[in-house]
N, C-alpha and C. Protein backbone atom coordinates (compact mmCIF):
# COMPACT_ATOMS: atom_id res chain seq x y z
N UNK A 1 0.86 -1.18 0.00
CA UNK A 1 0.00 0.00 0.00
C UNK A 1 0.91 1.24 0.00
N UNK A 2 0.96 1.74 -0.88
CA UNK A 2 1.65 2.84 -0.89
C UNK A 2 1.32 4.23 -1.48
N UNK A 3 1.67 5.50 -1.04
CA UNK A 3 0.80 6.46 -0.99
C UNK A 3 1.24 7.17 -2.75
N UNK A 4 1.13 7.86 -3.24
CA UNK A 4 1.32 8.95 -4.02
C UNK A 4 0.86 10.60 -3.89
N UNK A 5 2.32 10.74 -3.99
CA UNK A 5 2.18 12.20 -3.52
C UNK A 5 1.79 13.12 -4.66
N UNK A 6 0.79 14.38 -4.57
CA UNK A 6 0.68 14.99 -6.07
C UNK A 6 1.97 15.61 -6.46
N UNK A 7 2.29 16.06 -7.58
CA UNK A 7 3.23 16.84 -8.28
C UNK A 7 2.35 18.02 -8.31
N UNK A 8 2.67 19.80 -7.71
CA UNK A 8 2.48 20.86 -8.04
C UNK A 8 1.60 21.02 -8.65
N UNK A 9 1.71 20.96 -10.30
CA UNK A 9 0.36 20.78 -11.15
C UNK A 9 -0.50 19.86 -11.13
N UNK A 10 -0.05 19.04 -10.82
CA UNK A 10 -1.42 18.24 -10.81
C UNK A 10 -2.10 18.50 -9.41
N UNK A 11 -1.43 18.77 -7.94
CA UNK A 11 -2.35 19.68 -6.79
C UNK A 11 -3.06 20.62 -7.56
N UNK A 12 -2.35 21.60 -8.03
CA UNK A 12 -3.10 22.88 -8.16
C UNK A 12 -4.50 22.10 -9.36
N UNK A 13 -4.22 21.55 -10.54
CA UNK A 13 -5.37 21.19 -11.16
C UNK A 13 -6.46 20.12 -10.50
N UNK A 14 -5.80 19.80 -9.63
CA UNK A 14 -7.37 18.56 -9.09
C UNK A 14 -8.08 19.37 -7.78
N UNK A 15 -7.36 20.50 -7.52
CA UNK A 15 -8.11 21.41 -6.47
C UNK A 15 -9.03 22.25 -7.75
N UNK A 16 -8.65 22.63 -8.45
CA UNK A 16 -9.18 23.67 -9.36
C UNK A 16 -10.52 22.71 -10.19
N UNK A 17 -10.98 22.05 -10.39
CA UNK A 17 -11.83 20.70 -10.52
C UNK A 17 -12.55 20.36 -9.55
N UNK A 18 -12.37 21.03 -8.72
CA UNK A 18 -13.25 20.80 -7.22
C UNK A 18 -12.77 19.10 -6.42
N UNK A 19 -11.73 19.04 -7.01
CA UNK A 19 -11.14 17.84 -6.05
C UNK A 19 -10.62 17.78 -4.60
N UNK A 20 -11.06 17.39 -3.46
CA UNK A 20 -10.10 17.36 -2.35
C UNK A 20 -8.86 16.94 -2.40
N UNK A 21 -7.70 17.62 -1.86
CA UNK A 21 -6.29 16.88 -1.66
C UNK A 21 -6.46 17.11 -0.35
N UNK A 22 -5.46 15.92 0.61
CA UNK A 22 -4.79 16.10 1.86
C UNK A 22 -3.69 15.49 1.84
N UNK A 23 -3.57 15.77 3.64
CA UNK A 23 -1.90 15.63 3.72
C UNK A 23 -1.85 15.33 5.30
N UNK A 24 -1.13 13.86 5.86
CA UNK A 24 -1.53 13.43 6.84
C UNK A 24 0.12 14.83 7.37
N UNK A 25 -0.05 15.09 8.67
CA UNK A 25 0.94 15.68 9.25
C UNK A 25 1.62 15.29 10.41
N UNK A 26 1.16 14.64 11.68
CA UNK A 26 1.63 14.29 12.77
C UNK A 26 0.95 13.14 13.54
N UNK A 27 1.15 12.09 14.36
CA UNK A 27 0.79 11.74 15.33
C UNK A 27 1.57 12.41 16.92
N UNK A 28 0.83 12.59 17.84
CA UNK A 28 0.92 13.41 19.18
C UNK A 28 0.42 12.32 20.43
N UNK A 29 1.86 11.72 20.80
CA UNK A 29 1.13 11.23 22.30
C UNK A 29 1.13 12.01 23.22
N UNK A 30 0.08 11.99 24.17
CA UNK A 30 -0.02 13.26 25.42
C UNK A 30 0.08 11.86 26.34
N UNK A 31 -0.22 12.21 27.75
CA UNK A 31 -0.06 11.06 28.77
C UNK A 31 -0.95 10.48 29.18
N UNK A 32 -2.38 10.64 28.72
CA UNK A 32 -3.82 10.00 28.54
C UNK A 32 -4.20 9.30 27.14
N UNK A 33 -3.59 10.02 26.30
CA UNK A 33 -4.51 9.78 24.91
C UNK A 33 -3.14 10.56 23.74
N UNK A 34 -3.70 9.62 22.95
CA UNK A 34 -3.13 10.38 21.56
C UNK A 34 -3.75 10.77 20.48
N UNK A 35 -3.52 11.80 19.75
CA UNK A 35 -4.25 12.39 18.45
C UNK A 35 -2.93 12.23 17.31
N UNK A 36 -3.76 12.32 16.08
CA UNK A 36 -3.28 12.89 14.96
C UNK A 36 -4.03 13.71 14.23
N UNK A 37 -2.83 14.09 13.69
CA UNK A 37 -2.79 15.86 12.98
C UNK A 37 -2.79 15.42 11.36
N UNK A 38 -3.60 16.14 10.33
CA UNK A 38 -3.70 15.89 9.35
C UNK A 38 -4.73 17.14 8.56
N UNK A 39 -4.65 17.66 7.45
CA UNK A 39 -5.13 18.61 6.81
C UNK A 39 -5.62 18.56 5.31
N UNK A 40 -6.72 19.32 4.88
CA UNK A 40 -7.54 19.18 3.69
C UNK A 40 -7.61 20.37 2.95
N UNK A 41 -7.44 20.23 1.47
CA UNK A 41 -7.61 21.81 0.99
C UNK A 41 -8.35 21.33 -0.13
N UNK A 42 -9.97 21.82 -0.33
CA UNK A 42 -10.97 22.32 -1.45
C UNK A 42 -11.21 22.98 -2.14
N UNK A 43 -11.92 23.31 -3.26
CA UNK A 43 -12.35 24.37 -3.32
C UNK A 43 -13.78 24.74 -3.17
N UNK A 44 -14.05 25.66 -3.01
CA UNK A 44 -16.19 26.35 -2.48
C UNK A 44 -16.11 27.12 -3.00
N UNK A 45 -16.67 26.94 -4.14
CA UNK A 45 -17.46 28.26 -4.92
C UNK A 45 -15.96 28.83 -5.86
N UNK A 46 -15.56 30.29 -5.54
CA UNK A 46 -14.48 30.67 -5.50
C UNK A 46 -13.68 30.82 -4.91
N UNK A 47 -13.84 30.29 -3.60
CA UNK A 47 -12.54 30.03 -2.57
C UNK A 47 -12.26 29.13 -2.18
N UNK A 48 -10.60 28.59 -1.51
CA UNK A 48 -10.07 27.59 -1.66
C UNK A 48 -9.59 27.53 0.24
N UNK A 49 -10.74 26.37 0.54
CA UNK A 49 -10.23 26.07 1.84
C UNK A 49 -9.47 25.26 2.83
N UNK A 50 -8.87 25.29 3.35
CA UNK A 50 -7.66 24.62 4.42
C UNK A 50 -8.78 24.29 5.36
N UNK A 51 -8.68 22.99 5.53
CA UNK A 51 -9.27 22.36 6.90
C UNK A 51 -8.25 21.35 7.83
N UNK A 52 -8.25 22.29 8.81
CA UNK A 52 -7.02 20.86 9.84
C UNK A 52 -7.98 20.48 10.63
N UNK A 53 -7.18 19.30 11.08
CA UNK A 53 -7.72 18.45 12.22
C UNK A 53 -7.42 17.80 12.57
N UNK A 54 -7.82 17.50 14.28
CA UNK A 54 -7.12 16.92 15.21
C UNK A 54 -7.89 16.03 15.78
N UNK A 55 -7.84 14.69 14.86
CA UNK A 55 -8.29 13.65 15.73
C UNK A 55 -7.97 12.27 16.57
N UNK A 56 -8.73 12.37 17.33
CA UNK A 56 -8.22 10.95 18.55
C UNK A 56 -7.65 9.72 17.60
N UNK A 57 -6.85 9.49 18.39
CA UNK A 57 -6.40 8.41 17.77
C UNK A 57 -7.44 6.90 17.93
N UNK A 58 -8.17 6.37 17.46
CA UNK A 58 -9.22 5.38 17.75
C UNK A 58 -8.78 3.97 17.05
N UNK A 59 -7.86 4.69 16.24
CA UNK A 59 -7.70 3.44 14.90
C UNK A 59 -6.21 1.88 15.67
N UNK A 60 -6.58 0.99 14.87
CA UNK A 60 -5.39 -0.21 15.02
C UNK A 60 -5.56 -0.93 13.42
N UNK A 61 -4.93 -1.95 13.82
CA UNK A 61 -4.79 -2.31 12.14
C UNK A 61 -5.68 -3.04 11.23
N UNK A 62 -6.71 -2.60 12.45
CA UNK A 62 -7.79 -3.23 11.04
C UNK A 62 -8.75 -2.25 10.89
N UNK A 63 -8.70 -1.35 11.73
CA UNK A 63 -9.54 0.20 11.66
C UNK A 63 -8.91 1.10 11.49
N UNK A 64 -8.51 1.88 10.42
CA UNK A 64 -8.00 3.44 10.21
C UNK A 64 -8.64 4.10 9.39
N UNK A 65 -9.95 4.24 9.26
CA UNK A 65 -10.39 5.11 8.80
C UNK A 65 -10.45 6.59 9.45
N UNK A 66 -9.70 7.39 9.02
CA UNK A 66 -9.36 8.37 9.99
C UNK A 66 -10.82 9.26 9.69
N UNK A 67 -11.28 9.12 8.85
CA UNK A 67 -12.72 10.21 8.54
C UNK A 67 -13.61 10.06 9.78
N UNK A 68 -13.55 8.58 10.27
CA UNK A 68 -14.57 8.00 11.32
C UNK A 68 -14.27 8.64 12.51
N UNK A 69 -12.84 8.91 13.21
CA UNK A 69 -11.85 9.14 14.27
C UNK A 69 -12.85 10.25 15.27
N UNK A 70 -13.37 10.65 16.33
CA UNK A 70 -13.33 11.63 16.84
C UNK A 70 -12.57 12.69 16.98
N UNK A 71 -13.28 13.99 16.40
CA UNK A 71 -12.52 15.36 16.77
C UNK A 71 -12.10 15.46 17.97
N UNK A 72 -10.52 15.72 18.40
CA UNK A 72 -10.10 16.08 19.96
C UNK A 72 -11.32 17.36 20.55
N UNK A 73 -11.39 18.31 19.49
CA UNK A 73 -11.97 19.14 19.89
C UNK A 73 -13.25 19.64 19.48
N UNK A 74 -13.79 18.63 20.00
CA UNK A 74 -15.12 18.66 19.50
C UNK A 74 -16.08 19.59 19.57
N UNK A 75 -16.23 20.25 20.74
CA UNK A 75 -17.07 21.44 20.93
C UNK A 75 -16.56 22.86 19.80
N UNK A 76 -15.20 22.94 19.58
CA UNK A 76 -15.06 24.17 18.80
C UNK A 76 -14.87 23.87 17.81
N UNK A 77 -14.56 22.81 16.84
CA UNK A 77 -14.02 22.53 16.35
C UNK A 77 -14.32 21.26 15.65
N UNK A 78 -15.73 20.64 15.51
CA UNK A 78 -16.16 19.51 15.09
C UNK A 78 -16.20 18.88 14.12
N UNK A 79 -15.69 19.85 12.40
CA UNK A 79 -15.69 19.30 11.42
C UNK A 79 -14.46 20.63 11.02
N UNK A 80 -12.99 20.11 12.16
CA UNK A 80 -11.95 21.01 11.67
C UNK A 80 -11.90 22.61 11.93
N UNK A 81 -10.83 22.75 11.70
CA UNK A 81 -10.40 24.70 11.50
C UNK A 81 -10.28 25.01 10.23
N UNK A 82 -11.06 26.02 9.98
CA UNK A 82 -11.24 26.00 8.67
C UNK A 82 -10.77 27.51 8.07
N UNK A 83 -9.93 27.40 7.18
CA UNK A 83 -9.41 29.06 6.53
C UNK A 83 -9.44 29.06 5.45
N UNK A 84 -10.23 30.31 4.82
CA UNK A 84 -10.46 30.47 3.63
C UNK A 84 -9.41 31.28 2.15
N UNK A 85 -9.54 31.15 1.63
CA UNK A 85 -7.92 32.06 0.88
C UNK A 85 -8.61 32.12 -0.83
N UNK A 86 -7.75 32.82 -1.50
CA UNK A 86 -8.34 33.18 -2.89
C UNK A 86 -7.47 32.15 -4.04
N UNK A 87 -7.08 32.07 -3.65
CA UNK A 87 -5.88 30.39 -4.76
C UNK A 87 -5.67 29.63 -3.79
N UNK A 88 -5.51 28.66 -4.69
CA UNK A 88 -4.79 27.00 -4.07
C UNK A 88 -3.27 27.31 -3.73
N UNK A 89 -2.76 28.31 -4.46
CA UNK A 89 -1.44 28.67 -3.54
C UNK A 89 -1.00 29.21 -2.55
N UNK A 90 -2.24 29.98 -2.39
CA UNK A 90 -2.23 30.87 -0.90
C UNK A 90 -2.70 29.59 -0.05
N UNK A 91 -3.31 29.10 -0.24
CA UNK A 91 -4.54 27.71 0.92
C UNK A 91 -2.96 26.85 0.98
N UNK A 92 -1.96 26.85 -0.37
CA UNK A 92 -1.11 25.70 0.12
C UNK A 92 -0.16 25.82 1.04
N UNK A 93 0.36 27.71 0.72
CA UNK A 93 1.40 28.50 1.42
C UNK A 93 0.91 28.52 3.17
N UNK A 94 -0.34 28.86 3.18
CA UNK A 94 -1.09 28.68 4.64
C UNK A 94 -0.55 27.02 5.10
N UNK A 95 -0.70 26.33 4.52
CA UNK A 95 -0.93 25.10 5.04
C UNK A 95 0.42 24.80 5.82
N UNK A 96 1.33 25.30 5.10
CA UNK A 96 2.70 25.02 5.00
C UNK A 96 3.07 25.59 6.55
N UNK A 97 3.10 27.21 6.25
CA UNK A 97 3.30 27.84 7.17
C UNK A 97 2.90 28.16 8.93
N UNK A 98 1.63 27.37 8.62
CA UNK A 98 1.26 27.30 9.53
C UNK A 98 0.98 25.77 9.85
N UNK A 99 1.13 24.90 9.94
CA UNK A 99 0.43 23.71 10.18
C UNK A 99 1.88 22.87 9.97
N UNK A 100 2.76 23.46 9.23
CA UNK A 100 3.78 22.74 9.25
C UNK A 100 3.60 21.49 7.90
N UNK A 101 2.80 21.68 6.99
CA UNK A 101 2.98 20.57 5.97
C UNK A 101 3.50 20.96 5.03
N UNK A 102 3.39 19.75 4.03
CA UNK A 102 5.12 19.94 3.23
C UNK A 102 4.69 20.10 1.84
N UNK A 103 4.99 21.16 1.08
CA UNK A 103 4.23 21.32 -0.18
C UNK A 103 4.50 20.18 -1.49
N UNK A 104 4.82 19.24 -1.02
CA UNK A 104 5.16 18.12 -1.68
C UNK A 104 4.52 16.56 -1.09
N UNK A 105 3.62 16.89 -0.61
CA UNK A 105 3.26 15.63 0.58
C UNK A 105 2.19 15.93 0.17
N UNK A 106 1.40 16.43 -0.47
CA UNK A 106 -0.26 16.33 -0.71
C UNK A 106 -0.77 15.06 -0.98
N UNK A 107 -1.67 14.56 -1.33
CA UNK A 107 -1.96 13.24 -1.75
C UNK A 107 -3.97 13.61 -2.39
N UNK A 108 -4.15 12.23 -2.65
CA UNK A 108 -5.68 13.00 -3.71
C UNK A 108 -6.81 12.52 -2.11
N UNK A 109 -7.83 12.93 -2.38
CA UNK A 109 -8.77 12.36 -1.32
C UNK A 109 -8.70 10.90 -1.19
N UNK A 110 -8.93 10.55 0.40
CA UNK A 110 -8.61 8.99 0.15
C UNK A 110 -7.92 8.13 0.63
N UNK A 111 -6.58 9.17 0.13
CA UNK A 111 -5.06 8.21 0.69
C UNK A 111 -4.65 8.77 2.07
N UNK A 112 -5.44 9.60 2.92
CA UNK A 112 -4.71 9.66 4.05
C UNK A 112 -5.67 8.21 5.18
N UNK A 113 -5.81 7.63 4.95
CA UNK A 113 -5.72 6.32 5.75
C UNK A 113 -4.68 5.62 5.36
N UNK A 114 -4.31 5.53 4.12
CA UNK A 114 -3.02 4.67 3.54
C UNK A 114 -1.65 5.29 4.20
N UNK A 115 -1.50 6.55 4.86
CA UNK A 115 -1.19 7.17 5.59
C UNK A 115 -0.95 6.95 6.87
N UNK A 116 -1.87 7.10 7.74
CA UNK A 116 -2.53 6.70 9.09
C UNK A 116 -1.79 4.76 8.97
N UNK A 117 -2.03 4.18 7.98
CA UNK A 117 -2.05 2.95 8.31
C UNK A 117 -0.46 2.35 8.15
N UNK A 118 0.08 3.16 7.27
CA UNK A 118 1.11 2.80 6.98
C UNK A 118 2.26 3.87 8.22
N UNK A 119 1.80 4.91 8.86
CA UNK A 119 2.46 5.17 10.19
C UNK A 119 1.96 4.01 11.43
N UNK A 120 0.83 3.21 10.96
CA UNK A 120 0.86 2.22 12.40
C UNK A 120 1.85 1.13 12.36
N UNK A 121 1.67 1.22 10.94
CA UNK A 121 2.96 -0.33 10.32
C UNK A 121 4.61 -0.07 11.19
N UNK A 122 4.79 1.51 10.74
CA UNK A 122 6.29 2.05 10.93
C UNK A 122 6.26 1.49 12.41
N UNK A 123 5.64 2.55 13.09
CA UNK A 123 5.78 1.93 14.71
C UNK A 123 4.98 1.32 15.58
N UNK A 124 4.80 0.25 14.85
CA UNK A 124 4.60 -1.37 15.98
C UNK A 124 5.55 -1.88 15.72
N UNK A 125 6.73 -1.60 14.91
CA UNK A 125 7.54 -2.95 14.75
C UNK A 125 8.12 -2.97 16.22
């Protein structure tokens, strides 16, 4: 199972098509519970939105559907943080800059469980 990352043009054209891309970013153990960090960029209408999110970690290796996962922060924050921008390059430059993802790590809708699943693979060994 292995992921594919977009190439530049082809991000910017499958956002511009109204395609979702994401991009898994972190797992976070705290000393109760752990989350992962992971982010989405669309487009609506004429604007192009960044959605992060931080959800519980719920998954093992036969469940990672991370879509299913509970929001950590559910009361503010139940379907993500969401920022709006006027290009897919500003939504990507945001993403980057703030969230810490890598403008080369995008992937198409989809593959961030292949993601999620293939970071559970790395560390259980």
């Amino acid at each position: 199972m292995m992921s594919t990352y977009l190439y530049p043009a082809e991000l910017k054209a499958r956002v511009h098509l109204g395609k979702e891309i994401e991009q898994w970013l972190s797992y976070v153990q705290e000393t109760e519970y752990s989350y992962i960090r992971w982010l989405s960029i669309s487009k609506d209408g004429n604007q192009f939105t960044v959605t992060y999110f931080e959800s519980v970690d719920e998954g093992d290796e036969d469940f990672y559907d991370v879509y299913e996962f509970s929001a950590l922060d559910s009361d503010e924050f139940p379907d993500g943080a969401l920022n709006e921008f006027n290009s897919v390059e500003d939504a990507v430059a945001f993403a980057v800059e703030t969230y810490g993802a890598s403008a080369d790590k995008f992937l198409a809708s989809g593959m961030i469980q292949d993601e999620y699943s293939k970071h559970r693979r790395q560390n259980s060994l």
